[in-house]
N, C-alpha and C. Protein backbone atom coordinates (compact mmCIF):
# COMPACT_ATOMS: atom_id res chain seq x y z
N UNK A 1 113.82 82.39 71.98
CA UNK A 1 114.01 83.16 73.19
C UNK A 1 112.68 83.30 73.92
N UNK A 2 112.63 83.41 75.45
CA UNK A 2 111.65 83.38 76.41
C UNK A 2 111.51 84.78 77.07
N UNK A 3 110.65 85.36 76.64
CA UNK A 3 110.28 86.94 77.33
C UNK A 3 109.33 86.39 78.62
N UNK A 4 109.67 87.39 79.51
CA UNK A 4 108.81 87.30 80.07
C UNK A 4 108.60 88.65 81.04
N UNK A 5 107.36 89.41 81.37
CA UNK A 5 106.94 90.85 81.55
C UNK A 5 105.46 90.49 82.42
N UNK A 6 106.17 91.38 84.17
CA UNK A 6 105.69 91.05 85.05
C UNK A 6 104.41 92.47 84.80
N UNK A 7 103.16 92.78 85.51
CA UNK A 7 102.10 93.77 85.40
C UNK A 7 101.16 93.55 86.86
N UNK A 8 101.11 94.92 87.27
CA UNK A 8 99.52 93.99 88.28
C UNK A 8 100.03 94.77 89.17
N UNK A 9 101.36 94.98 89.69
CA UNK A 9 101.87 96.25 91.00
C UNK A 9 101.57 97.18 91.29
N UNK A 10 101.13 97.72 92.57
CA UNK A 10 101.04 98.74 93.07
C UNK A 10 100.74 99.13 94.38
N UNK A 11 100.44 99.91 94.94
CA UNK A 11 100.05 100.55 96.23
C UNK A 11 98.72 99.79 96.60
N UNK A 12 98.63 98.98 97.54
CA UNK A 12 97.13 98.97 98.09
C UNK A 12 96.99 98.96 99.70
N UNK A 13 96.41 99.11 100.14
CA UNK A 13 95.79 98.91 102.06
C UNK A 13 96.33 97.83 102.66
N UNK A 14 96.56 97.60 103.91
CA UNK A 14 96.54 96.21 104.43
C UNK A 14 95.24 95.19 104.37
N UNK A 15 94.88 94.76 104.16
CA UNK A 15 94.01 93.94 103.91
C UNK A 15 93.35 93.51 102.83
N UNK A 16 93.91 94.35 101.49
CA UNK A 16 93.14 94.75 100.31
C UNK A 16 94.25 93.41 99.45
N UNK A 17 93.86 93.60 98.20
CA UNK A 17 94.43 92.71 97.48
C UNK A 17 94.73 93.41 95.76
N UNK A 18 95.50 92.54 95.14
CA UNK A 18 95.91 93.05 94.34
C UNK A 18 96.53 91.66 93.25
N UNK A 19 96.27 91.67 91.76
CA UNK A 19 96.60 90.74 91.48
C UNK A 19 97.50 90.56 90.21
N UNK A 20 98.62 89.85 90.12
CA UNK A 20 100.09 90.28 88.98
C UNK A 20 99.77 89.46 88.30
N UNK A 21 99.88 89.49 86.70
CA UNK A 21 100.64 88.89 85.86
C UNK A 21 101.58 88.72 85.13
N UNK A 22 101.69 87.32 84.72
CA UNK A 22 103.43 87.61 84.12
C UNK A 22 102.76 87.14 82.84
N UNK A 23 103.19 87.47 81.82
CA UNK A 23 103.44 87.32 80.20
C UNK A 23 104.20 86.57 79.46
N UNK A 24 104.19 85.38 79.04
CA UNK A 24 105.18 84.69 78.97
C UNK A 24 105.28 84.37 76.89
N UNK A 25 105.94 84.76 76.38
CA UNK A 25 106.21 84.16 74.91
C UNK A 25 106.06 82.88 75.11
N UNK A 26 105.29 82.28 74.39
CA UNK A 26 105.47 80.68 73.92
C UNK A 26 106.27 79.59 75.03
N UNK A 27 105.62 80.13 76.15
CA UNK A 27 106.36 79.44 77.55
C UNK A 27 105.62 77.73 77.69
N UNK A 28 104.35 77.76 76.65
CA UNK A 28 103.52 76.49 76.52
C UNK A 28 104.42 75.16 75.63
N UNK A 29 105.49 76.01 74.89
CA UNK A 29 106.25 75.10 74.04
C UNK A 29 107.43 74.59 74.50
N UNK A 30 107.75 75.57 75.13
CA UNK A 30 109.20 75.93 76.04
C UNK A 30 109.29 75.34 77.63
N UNK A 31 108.43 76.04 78.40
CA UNK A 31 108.51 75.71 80.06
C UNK A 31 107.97 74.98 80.24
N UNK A 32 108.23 74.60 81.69
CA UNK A 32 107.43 73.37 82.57
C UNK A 32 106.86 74.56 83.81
N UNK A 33 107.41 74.87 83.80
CA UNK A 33 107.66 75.55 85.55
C UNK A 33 107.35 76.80 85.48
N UNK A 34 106.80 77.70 86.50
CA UNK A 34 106.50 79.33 86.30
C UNK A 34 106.18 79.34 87.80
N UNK A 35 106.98 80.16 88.35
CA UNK A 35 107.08 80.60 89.79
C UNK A 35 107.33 82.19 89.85
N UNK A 36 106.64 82.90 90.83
CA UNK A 36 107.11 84.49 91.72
C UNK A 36 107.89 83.89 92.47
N UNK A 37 108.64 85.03 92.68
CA UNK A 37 109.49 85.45 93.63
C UNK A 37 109.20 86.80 94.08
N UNK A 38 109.60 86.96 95.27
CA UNK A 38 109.65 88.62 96.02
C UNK A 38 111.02 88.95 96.08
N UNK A 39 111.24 90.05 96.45
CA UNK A 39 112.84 90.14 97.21
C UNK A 39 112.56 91.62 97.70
N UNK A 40 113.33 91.28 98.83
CA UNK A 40 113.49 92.86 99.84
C UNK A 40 114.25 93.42 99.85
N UNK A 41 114.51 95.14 100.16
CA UNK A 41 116.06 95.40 99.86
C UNK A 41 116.73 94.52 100.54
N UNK A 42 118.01 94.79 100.01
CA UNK A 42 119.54 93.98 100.53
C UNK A 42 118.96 92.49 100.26
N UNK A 43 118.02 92.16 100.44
CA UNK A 43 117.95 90.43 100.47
C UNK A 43 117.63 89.47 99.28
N UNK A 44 117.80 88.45 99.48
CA UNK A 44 117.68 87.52 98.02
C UNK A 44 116.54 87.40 97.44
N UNK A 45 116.43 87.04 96.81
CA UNK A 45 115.09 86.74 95.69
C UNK A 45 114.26 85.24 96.95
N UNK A 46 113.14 85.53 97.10
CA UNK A 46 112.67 84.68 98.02
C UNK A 46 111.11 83.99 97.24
N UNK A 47 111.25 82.44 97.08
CA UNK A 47 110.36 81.95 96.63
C UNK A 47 108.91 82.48 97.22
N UNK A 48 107.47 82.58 96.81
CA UNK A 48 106.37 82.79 96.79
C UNK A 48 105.67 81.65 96.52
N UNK A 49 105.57 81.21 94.84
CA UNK A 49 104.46 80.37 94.50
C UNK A 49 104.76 79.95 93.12
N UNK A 50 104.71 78.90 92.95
CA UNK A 50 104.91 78.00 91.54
C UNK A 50 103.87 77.18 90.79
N UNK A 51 103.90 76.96 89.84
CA UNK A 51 102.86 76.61 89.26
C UNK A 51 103.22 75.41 88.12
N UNK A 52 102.78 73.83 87.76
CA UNK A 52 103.61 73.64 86.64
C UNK A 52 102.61 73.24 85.87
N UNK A 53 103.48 73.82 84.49
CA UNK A 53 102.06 74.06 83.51
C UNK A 53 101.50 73.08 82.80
N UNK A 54 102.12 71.80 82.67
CA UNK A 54 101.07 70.41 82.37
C UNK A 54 100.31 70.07 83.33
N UNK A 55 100.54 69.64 84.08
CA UNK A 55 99.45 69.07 85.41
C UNK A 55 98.69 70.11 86.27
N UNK A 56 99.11 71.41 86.32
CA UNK A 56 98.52 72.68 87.13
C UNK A 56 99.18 72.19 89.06
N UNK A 57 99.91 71.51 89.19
CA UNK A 57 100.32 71.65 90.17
C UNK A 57 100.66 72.77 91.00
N UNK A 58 100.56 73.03 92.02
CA UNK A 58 100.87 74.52 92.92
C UNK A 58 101.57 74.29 93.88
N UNK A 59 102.54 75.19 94.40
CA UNK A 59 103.17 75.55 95.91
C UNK A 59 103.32 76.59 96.24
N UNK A 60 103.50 76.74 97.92
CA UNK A 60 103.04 77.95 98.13
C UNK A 60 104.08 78.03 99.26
N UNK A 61 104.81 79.05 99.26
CA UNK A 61 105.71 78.82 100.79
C UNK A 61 104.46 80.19 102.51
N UNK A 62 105.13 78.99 103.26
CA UNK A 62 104.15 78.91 104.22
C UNK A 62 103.41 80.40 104.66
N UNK A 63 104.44 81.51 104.09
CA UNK A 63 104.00 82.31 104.35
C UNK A 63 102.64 83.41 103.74
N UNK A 64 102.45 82.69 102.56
CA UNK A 64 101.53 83.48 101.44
C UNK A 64 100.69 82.27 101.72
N UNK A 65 100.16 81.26 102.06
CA UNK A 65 99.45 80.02 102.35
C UNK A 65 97.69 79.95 102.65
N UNK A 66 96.81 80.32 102.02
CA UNK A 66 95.31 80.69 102.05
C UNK A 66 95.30 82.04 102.29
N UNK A 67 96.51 82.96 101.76
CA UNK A 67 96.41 83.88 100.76
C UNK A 67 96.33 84.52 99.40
N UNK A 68 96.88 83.75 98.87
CA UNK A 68 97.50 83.94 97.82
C UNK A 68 97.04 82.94 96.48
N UNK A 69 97.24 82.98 95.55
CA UNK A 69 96.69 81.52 94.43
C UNK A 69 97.18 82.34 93.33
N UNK A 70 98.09 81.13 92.86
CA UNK A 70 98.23 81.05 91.56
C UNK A 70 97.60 80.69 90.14
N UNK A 71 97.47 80.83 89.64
CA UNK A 71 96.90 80.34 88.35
C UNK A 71 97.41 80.30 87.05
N UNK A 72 96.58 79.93 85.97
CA UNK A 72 97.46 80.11 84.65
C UNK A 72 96.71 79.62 83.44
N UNK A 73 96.41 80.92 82.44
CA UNK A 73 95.77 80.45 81.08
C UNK A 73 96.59 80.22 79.99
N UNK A 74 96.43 79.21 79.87
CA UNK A 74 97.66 78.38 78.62
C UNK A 74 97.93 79.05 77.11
N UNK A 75 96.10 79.36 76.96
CA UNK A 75 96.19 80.24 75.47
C UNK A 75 96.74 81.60 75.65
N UNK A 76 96.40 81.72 76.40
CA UNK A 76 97.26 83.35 76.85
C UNK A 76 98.54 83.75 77.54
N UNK A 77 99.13 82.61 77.77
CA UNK A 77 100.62 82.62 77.78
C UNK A 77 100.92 83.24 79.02
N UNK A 78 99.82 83.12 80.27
CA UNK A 78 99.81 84.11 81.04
C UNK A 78 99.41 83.64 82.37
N UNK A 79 100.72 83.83 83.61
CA UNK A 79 100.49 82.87 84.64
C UNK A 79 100.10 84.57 85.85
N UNK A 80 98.97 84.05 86.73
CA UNK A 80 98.12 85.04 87.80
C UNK A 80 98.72 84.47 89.10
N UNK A 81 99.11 86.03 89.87
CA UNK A 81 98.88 85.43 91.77
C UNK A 81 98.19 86.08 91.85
N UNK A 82 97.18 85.90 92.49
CA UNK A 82 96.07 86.84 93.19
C UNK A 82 96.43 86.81 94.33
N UNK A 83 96.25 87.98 95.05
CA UNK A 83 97.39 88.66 96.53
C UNK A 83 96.02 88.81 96.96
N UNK A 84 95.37 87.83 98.41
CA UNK A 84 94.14 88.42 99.00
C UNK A 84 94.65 88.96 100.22
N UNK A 85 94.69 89.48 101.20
CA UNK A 85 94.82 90.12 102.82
C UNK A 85 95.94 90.08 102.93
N UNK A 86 96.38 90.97 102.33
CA UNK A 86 97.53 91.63 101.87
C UNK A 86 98.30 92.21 103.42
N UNK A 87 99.57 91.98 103.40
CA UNK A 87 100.43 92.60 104.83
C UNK A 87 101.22 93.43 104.41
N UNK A 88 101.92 94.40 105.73
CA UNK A 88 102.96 95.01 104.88
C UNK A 88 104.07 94.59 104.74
N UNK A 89 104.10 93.06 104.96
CA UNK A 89 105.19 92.08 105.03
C UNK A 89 105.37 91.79 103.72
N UNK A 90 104.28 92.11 103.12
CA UNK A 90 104.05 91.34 101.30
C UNK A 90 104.92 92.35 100.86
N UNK A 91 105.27 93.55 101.04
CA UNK A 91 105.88 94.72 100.67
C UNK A 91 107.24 94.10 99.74
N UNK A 92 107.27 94.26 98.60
CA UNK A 92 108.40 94.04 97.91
C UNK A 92 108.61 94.00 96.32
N UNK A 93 109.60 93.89 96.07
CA UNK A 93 109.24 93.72 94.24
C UNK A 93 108.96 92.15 94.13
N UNK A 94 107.94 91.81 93.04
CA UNK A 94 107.56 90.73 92.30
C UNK A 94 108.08 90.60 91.14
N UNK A 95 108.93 89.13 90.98
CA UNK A 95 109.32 88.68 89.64
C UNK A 95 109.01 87.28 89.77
N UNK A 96 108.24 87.11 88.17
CA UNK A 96 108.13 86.19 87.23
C UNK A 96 109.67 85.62 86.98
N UNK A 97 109.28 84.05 87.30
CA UNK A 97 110.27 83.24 86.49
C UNK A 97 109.98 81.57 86.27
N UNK A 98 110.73 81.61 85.11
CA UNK A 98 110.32 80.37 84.39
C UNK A 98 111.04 79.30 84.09
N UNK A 99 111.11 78.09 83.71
CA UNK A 99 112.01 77.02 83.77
C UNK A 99 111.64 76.10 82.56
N UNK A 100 112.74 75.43 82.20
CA UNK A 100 112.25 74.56 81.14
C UNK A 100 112.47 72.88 82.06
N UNK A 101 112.13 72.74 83.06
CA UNK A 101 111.93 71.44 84.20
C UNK A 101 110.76 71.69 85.06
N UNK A 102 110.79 70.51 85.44
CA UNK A 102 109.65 70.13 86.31
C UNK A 102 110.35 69.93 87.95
N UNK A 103 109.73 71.21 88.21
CA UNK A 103 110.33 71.77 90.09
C UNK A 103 108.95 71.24 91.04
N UNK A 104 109.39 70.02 91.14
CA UNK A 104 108.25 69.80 92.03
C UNK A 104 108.72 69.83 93.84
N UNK A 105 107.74 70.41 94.49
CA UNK A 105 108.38 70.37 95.92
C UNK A 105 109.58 71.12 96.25
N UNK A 106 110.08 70.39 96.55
CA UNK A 106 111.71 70.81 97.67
C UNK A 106 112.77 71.35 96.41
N UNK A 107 112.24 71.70 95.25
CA UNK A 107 113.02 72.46 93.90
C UNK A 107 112.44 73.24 93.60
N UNK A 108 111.11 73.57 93.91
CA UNK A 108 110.58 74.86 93.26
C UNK A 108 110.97 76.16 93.45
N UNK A 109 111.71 76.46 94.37
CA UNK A 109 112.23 77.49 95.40
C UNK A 109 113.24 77.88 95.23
N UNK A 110 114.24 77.31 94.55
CA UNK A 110 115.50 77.52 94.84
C UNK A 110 116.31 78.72 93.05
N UNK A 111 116.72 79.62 93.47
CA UNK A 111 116.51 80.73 92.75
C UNK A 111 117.57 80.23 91.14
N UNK A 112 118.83 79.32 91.26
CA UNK A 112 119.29 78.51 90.26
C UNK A 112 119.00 77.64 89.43
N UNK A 113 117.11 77.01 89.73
CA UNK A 113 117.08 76.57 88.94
C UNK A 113 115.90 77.43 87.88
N UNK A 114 115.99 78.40 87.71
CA UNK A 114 114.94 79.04 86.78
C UNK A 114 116.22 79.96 85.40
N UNK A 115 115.11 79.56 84.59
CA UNK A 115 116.36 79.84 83.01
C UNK A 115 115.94 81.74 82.67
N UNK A 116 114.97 81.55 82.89
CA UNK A 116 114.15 83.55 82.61
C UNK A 116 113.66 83.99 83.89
N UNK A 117 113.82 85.43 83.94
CA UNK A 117 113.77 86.36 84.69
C UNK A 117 112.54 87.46 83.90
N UNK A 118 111.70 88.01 84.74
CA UNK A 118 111.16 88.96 84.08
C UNK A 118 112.07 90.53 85.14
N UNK A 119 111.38 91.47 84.84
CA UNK A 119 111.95 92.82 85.19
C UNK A 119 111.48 93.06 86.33
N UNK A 120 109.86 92.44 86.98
CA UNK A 120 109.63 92.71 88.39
C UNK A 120 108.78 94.29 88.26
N UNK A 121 107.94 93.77 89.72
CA UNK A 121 107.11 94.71 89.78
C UNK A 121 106.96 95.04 90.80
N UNK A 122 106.83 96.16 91.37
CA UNK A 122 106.28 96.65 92.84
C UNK A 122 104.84 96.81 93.69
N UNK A 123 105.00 95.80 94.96
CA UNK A 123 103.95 95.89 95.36
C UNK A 123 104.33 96.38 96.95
N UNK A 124 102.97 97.36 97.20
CA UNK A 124 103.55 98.15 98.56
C UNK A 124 102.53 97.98 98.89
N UNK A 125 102.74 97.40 100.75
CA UNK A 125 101.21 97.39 101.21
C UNK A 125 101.47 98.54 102.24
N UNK A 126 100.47 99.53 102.58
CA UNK A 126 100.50 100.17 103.65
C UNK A 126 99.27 101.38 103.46
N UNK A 127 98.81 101.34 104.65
CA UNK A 127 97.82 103.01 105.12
C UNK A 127 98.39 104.02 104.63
């Protein structure tokens, strides 16, 4: 089984930054794939940023785009977004999720193909 436990949420400024991780059990044996998602009330889970964990490949949807960066330490089972100039558009819960495929491009996004869910975290931007 694949845990996975989002951390890093909270209140910051517009412009300030703030940075999540997700926690992943033995996701080095298991996954290919490790992507955020946001979601707003009423609305769907909306891709952010993916990461795949043999090659370190990244995507970024246009809107988080020389904001934002993903990362990921393999021994530590533990994939980073760092949130720089932060909006209050960023305003939403963050969830970790993971895949046992390789989502490259025009698949990374799409909320059916990920096998784990973490619980999500809250990030609020505002004065």
């Amino acid at each position: 089984q694949v845990q996975l436990v989002e951390s890093g949420g909270g209140l910051v400024q517009p412009g300030g930054s703030l940075r999540l991780s997700c926690a992943a059990s033995r996701f080095t044996l298991d996954i290919y794939t490790i992507a955020w998602f946001r979601q707003y009330p009423g609305k769907d889970r909306e891709g952010v940023s993916c990461i795949i964990s043999s090659d370190g490949s990244t995507y970024y949807d246009d809107s988080v785009k020389g904001r934002f960066t993903i990362s990921r330490d393999n021994a530590k089972n533990t994939v980073y977004l760092q949130m720089n100039s932060l909006k209050p558009e960023d305003t939403a819960v963050y969830y970790c999720a993971a895949a046992d495929a390789l989502l490259y491009e025009s698949r990374w996004y799409r909320l059916w193909e990920y096998d784990y869910w973490g619980q999500g975290t809250q990030v609020t931007v505002s004065s």
